[in-house]
N, C-alpha and C. Protein backbone atom coordinates (compact mmCIF):
# COMPACT_ATOMS: atom_id res chain seq x y z
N UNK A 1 -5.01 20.90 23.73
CA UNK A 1 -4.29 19.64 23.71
C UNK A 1 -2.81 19.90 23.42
N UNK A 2 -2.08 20.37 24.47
CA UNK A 2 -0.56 20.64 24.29
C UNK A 2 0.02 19.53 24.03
N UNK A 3 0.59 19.56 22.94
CA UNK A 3 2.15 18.38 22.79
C UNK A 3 1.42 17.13 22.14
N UNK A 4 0.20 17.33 21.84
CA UNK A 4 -0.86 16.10 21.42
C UNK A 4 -0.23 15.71 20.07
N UNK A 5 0.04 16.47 19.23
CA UNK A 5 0.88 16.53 18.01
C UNK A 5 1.98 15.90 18.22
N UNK A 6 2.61 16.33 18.97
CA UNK A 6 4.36 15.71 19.07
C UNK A 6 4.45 14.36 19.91
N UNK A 7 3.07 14.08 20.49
CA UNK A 7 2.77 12.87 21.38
C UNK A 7 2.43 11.86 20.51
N UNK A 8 1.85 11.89 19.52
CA UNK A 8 1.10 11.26 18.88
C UNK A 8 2.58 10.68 17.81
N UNK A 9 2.75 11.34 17.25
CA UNK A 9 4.24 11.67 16.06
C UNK A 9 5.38 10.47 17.08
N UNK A 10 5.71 11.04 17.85
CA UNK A 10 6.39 9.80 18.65
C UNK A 10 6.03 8.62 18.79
N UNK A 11 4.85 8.64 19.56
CA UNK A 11 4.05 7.11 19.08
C UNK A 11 3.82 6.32 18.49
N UNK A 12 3.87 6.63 17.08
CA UNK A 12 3.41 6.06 16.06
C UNK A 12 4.68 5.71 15.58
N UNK A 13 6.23 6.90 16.05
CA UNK A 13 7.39 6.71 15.61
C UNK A 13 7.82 5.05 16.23
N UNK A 14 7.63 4.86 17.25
CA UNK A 14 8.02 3.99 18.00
C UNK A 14 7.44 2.94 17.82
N UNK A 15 6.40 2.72 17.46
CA UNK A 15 5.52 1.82 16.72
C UNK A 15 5.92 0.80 15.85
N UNK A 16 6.97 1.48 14.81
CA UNK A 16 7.85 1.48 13.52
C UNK A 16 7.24 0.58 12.77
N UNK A 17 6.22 0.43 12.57
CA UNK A 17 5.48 -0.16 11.60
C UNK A 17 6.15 -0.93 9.88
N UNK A 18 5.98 -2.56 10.01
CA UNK A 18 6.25 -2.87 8.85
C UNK A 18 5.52 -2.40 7.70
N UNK A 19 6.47 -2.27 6.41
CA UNK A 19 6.14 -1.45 5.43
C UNK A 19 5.36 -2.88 4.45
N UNK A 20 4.50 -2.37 3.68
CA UNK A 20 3.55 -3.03 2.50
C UNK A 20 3.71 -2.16 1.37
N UNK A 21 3.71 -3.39 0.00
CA UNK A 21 4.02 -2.56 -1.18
C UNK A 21 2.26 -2.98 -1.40
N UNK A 22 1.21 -2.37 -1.77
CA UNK A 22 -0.26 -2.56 -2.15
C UNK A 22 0.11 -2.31 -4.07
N UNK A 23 -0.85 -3.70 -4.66
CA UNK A 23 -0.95 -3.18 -5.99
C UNK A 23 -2.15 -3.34 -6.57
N UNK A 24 -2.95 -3.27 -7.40
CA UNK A 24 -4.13 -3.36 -7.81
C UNK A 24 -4.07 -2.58 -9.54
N UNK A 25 -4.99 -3.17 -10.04
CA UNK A 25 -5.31 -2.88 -11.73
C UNK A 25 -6.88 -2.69 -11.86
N UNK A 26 -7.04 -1.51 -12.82
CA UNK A 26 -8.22 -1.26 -13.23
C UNK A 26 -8.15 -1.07 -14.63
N UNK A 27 -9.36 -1.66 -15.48
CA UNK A 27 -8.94 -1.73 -17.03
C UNK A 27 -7.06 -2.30 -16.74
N UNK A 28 -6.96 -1.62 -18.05
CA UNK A 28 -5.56 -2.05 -18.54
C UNK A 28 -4.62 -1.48 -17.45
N UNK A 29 -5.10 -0.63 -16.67
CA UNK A 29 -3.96 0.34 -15.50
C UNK A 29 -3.69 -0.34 -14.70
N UNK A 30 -2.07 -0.52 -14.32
CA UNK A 30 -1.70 -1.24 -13.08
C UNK A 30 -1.43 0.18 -12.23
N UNK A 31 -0.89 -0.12 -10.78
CA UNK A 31 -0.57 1.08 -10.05
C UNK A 31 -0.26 0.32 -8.74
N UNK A 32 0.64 0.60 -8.19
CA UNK A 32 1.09 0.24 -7.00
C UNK A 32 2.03 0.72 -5.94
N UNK A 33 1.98 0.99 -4.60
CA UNK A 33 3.15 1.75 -4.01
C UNK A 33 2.93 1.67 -2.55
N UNK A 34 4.25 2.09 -1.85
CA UNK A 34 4.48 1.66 -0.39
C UNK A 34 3.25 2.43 0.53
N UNK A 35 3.23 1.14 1.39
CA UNK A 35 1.86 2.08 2.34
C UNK A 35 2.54 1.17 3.82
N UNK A 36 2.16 2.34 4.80
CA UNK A 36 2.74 1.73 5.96
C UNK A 36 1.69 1.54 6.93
N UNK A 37 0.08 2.42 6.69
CA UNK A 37 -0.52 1.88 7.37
C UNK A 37 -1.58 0.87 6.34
N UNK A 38 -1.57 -0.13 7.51
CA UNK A 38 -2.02 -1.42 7.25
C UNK A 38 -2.55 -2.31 8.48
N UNK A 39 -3.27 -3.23 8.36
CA UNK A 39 -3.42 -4.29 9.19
C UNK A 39 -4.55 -5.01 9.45
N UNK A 40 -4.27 -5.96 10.28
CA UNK A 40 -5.61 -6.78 10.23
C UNK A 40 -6.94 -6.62 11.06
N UNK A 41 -7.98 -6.42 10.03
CA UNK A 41 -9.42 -5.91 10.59
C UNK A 41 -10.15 -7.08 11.39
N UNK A 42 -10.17 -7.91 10.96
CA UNK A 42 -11.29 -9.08 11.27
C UNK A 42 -10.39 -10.86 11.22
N UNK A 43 -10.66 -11.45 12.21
CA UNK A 43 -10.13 -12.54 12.33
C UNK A 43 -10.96 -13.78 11.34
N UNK A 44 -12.16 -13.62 12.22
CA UNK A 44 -13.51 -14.21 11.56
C UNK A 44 -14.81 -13.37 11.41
N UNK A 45 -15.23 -13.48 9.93
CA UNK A 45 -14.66 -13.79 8.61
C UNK A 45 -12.81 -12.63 8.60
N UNK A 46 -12.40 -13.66 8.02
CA UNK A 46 -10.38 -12.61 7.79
C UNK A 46 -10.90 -11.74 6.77
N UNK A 47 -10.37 -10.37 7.47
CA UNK A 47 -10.43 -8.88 6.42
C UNK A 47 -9.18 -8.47 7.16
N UNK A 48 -8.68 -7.40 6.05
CA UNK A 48 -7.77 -6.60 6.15
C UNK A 48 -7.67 -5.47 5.88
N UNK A 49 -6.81 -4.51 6.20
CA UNK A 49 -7.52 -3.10 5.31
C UNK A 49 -6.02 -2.37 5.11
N UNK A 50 -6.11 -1.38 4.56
CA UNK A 50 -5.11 -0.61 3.84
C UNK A 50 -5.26 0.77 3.76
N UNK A 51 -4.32 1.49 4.23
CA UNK A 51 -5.14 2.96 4.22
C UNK A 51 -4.50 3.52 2.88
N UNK A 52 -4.74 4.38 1.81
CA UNK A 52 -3.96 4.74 0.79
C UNK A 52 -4.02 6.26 0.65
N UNK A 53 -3.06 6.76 0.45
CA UNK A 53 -2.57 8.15 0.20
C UNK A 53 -3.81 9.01 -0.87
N UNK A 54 -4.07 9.72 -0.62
CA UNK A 54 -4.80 10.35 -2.02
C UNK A 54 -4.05 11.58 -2.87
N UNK A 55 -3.18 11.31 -2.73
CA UNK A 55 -2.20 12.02 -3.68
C UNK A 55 -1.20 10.85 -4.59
N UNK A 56 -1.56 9.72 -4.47
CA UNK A 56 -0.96 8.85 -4.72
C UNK A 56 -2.14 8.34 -6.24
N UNK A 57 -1.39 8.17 -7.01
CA UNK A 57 -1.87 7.27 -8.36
C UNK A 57 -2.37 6.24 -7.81
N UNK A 58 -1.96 5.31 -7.20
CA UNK A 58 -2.80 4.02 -7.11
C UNK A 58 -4.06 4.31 -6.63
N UNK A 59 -4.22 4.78 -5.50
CA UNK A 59 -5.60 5.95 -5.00
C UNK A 59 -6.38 5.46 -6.11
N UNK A 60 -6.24 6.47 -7.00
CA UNK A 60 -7.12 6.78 -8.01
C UNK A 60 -7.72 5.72 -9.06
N UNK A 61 -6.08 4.29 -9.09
CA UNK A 61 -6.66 3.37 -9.86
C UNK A 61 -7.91 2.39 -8.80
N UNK A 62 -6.71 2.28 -7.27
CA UNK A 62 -7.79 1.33 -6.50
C UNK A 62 -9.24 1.97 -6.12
N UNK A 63 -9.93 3.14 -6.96
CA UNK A 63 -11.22 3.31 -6.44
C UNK A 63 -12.07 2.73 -7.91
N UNK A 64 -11.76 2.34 -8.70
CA UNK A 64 -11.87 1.78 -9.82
C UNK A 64 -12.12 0.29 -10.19
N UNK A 65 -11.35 -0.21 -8.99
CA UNK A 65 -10.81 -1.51 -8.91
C UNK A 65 -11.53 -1.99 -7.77
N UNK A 66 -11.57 -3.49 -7.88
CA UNK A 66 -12.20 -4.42 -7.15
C UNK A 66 -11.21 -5.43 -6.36
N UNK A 67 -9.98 -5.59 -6.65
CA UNK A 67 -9.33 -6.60 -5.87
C UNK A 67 -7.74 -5.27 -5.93
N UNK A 68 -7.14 -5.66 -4.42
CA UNK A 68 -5.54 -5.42 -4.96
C UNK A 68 -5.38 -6.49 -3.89
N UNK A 69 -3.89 -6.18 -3.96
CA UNK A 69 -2.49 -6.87 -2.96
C UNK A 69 -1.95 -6.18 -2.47
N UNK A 70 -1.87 -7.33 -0.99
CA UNK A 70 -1.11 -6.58 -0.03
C UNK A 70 0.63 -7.44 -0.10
N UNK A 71 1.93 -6.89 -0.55
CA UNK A 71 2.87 -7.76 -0.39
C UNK A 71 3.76 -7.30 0.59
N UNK A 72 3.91 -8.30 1.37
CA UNK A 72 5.19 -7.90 2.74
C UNK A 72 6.49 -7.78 2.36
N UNK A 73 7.12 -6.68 3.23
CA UNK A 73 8.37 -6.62 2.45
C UNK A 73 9.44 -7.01 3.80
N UNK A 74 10.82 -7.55 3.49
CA UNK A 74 11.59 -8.02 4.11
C UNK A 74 12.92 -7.03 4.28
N UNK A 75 13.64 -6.98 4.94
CA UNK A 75 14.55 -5.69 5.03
C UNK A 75 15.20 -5.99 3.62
N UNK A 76 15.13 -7.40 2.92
CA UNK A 76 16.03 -7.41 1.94
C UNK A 76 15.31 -6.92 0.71
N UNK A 77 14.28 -5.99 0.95
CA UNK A 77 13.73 -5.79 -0.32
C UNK A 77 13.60 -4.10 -0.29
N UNK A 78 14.56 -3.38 0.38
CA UNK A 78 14.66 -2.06 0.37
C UNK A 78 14.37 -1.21 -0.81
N UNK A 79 15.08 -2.10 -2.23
CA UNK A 79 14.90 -1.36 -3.11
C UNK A 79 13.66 -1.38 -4.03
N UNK A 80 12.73 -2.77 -3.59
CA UNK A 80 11.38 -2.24 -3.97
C UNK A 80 10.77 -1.49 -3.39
N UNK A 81 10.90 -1.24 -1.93
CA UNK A 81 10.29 -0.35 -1.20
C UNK A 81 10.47 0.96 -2.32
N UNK A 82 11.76 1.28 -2.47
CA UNK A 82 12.49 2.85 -2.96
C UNK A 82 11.48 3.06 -4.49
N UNK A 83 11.36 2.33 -5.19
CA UNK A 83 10.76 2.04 -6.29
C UNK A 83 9.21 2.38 -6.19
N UNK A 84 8.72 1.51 -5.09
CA UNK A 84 7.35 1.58 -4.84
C UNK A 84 7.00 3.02 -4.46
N UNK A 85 7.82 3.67 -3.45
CA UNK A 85 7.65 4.45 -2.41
C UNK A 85 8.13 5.96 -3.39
N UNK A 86 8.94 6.03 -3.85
CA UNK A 86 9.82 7.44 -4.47
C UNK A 86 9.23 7.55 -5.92
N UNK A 87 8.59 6.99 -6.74
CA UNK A 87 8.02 7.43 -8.34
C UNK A 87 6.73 7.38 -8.06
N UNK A 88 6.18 8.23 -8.72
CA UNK A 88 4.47 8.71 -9.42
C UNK A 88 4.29 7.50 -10.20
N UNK A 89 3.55 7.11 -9.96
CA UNK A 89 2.56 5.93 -11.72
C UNK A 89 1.80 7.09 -12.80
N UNK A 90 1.71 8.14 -12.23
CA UNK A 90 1.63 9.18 -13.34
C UNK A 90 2.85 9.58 -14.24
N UNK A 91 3.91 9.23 -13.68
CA UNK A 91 4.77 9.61 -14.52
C UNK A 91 5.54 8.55 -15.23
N UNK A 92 5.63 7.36 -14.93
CA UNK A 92 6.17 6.18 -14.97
C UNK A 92 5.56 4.87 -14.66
N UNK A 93 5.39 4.00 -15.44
CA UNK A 93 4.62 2.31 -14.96
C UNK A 93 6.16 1.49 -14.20
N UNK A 94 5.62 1.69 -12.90
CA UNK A 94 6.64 1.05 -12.26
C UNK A 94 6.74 -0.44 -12.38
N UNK A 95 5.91 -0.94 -13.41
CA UNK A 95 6.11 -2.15 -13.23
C UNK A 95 6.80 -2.43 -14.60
N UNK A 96 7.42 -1.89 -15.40
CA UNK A 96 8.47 -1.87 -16.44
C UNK A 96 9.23 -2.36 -16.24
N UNK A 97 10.43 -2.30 -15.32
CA UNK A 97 11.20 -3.17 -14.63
C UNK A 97 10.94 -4.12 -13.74
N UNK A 98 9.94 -4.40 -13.25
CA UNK A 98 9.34 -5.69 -12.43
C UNK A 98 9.11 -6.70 -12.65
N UNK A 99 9.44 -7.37 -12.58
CA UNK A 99 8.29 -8.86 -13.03
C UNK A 99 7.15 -8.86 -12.05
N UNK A 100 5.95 -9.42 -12.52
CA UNK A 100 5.15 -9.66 -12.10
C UNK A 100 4.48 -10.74 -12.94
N UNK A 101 3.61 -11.39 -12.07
CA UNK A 101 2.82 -11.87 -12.72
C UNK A 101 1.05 -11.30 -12.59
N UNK A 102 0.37 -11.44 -13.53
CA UNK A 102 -1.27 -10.86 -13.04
C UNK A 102 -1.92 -11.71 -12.52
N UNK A 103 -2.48 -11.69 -11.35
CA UNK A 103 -3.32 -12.60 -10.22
C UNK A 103 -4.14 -12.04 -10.53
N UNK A 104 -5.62 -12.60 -10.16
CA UNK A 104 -6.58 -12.88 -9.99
C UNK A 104 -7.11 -11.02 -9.81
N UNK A 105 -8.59 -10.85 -10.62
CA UNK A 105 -9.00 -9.97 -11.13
C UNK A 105 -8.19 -9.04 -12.57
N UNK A 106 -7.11 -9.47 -12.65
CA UNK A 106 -6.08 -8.46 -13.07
C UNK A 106 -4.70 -7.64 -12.37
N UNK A 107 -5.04 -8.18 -11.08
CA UNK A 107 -3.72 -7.76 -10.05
C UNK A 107 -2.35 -7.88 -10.25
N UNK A 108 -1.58 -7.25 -10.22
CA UNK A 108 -0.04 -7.75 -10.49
C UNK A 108 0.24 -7.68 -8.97
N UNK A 109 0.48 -8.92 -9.13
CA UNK A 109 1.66 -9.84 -8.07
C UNK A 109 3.54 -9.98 -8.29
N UNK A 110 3.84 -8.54 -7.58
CA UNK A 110 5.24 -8.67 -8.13
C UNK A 110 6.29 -10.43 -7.33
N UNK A 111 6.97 -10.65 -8.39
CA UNK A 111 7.25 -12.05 -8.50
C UNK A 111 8.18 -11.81 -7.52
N UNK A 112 9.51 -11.08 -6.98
CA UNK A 112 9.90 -11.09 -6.36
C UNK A 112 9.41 -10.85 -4.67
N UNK A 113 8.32 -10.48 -4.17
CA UNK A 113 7.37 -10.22 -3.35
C UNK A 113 6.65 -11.77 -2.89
N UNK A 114 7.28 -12.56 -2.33
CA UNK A 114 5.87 -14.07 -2.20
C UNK A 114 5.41 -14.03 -0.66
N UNK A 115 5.46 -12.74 -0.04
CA UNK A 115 4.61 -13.33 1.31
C UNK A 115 3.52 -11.72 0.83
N UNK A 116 2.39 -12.46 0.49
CA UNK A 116 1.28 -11.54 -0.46
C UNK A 116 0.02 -12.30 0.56
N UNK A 117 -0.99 -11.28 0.28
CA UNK A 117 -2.45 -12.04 0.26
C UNK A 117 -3.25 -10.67 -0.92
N UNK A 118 -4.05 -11.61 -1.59
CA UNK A 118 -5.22 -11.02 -2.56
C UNK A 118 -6.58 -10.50 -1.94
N UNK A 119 -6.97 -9.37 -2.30
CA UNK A 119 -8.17 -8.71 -1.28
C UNK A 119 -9.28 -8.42 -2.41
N UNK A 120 -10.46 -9.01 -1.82
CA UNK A 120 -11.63 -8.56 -2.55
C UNK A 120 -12.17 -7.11 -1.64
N UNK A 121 -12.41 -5.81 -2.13
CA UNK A 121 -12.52 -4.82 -1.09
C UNK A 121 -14.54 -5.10 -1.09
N UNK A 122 -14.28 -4.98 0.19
CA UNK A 122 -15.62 -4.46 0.55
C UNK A 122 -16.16 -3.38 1.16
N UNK A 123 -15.18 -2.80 1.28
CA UNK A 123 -15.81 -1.02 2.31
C UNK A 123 -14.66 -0.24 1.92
N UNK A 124 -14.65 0.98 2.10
CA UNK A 124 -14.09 2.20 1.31
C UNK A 124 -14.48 2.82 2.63
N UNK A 125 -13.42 3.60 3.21
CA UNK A 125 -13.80 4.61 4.12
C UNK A 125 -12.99 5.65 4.35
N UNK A 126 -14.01 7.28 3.60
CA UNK A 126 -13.32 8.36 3.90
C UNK A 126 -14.08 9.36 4.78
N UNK A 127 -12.58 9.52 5.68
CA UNK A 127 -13.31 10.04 6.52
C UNK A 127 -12.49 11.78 7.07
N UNK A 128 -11.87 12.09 5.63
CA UNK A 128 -11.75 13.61 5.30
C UNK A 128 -10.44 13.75 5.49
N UNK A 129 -9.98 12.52 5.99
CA UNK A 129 -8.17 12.75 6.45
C UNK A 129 -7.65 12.93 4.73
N UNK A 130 -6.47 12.49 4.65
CA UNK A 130 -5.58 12.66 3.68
C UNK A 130 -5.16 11.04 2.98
N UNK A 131 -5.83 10.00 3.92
CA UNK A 131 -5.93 8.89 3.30
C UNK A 131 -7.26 8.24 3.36
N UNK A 132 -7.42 6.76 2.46
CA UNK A 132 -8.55 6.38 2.07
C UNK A 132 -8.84 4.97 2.59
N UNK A 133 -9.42 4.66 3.64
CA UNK A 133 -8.61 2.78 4.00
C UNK A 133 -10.13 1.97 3.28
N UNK A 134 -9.20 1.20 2.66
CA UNK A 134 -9.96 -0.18 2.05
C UNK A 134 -9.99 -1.11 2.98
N UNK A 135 -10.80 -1.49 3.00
CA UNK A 135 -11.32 -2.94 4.12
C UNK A 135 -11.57 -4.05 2.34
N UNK A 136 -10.35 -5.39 2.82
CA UNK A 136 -10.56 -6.22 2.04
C UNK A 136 -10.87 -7.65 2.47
N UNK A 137 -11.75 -8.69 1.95
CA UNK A 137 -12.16 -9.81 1.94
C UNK A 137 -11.17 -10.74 1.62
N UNK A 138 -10.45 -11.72 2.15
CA UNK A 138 -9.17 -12.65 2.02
C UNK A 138 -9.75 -13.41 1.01
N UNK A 139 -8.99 -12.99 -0.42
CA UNK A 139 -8.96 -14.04 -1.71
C UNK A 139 -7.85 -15.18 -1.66
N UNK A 140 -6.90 -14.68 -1.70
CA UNK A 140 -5.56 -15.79 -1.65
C UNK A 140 -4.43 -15.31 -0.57
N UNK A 141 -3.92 -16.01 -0.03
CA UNK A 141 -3.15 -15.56 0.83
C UNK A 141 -1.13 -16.46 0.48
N UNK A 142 -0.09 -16.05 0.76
CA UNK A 142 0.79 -16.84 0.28
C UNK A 142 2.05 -16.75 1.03
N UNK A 143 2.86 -17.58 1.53
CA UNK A 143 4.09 -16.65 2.20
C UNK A 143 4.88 -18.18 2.53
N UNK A 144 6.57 -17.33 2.93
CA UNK A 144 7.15 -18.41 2.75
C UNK A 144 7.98 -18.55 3.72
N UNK A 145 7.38 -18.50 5.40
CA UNK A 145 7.78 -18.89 6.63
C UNK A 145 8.12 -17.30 7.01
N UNK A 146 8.83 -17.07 8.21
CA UNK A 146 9.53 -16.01 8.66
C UNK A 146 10.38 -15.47 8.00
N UNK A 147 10.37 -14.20 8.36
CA UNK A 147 10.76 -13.30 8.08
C UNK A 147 10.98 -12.00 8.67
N UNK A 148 12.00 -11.23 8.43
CA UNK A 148 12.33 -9.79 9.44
C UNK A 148 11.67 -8.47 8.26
N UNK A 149 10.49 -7.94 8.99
CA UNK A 149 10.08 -7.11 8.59
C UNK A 149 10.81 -5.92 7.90
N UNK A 150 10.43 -5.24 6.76
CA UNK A 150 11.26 -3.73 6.48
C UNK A 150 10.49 -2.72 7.42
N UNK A 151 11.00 -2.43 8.01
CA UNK A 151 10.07 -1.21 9.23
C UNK A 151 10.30 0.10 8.27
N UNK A 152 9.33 1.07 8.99
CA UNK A 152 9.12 2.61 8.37
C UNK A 152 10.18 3.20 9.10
N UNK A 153 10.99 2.97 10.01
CA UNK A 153 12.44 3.50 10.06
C UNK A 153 13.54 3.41 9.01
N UNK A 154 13.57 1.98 8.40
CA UNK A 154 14.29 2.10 7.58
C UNK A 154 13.76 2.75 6.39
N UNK A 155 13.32 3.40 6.06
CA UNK A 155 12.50 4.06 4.75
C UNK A 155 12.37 5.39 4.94
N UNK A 156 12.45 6.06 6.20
CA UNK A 156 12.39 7.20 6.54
C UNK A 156 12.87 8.46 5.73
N UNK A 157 14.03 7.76 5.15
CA UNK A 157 14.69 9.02 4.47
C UNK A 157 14.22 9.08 2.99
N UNK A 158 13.26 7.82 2.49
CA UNK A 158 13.13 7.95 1.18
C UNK A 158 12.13 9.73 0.53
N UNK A 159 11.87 10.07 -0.53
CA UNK A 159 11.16 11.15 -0.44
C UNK A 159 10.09 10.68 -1.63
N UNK A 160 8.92 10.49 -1.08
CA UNK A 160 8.20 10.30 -1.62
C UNK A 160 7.55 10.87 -3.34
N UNK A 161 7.08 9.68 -4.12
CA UNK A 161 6.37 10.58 -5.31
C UNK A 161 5.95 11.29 -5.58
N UNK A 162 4.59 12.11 -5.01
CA UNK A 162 3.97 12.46 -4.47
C UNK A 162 4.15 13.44 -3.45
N UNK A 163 4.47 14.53 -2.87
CA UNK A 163 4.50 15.08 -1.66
C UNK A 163 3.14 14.89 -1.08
N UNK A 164 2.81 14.75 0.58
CA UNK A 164 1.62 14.88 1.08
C UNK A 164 0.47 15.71 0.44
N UNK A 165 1.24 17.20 0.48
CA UNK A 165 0.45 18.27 0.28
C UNK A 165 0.18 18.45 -1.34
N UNK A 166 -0.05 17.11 -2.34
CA UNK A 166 -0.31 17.51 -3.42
C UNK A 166 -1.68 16.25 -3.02
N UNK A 167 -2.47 15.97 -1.95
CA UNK A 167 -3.68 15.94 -1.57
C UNK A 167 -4.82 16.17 -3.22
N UNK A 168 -5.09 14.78 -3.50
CA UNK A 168 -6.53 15.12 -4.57
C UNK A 168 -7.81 15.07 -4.15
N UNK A 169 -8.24 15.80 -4.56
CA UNK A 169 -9.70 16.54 -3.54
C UNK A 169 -10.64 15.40 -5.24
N UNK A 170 -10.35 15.51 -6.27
CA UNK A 170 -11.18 14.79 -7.12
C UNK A 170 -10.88 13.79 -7.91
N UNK A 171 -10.95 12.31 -7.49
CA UNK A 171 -10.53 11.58 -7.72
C UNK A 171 -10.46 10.85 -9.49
N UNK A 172 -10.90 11.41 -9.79
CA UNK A 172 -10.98 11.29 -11.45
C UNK A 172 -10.42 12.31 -12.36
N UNK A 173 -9.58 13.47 -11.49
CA UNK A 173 -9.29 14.43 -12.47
C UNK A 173 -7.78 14.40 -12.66
């Protein structure tokens, strides 16, 4: 499969996919951070799903957890993206500087974020890649007309918390 790699990489470039900040709480742990793949699974019954990094802290809280959020971000919210997207929750509670409020299960709903919906997960599916997609059940949904997406172009240059290749093979350790 020549160029299947660099075919694919383009594709997906061009795609430019709007960015989602996902948050979710287990016990007392919040955890939350930028995810770009996303989207909608099911019309009827409405599901959604989320794919999440497994090198990523939230990973580890949302397999714990029963509800998160999905919040849309607007080009004018670059610097939660940077926030969401560039610190560890291992090293820092990014929600120190946030407001939020806690929705439903325990979720933090960052306050500046209002085009959100709340997900009850019902399926977990790994399937050996490097991410984990949650399929969620529509709890609350919220938003406040149009809006111009933050695309994964504009975010491109951020450098993630996390590098790819720090991949957790055991999710509890």
């Amino acid at each position: 499969m020549t160029g299947s790699r660099e075919s694919f990489d383009e594709l997906v470039a061009a795609a430019d996919p709007a960015m989602v900040v996902v948050t979710t709480a287990a016990d007392v742990e919040r955890a939350g951070c930028l995810v770009g793949f996303h989207g909608q699974a099911s019309m009827d019954p409405q599901r959604y799903a989320v794919w999440l990094s497994k090198a990523n802290h939230t990973y580890r809280v949302a397999l714990r957890s029963t509800h998160h959020a999905v919040h849309f971000l607007g080009v004018e919210d670059l610097a939660l993206a940077e926030l969401f997207g560039t610190r560890s929750g291992e090293d820092q509670d990014k929600f120190i500087d946030v407001p939020f409020e806690t929705g439903p299960h325990g979720v933090p709903l960052v306050t500046a974020l209002s085009r959100r919906m709340v997900l009850e997960r019902i399926a977990l599916l790994d399937d050996g890649g490097d991410h984990v997609c949650l399929t969620g059940r529509l709890v609350r949904a919220e938003g406040d007309g149009d809006f111009e997406p933050l695309r994964a172009s504009r975010v491109a240059d951020l450098e993630p918390g996390r590098p790819p290749q720090a991949r957790v093979i055991d999710p509890h350790g």
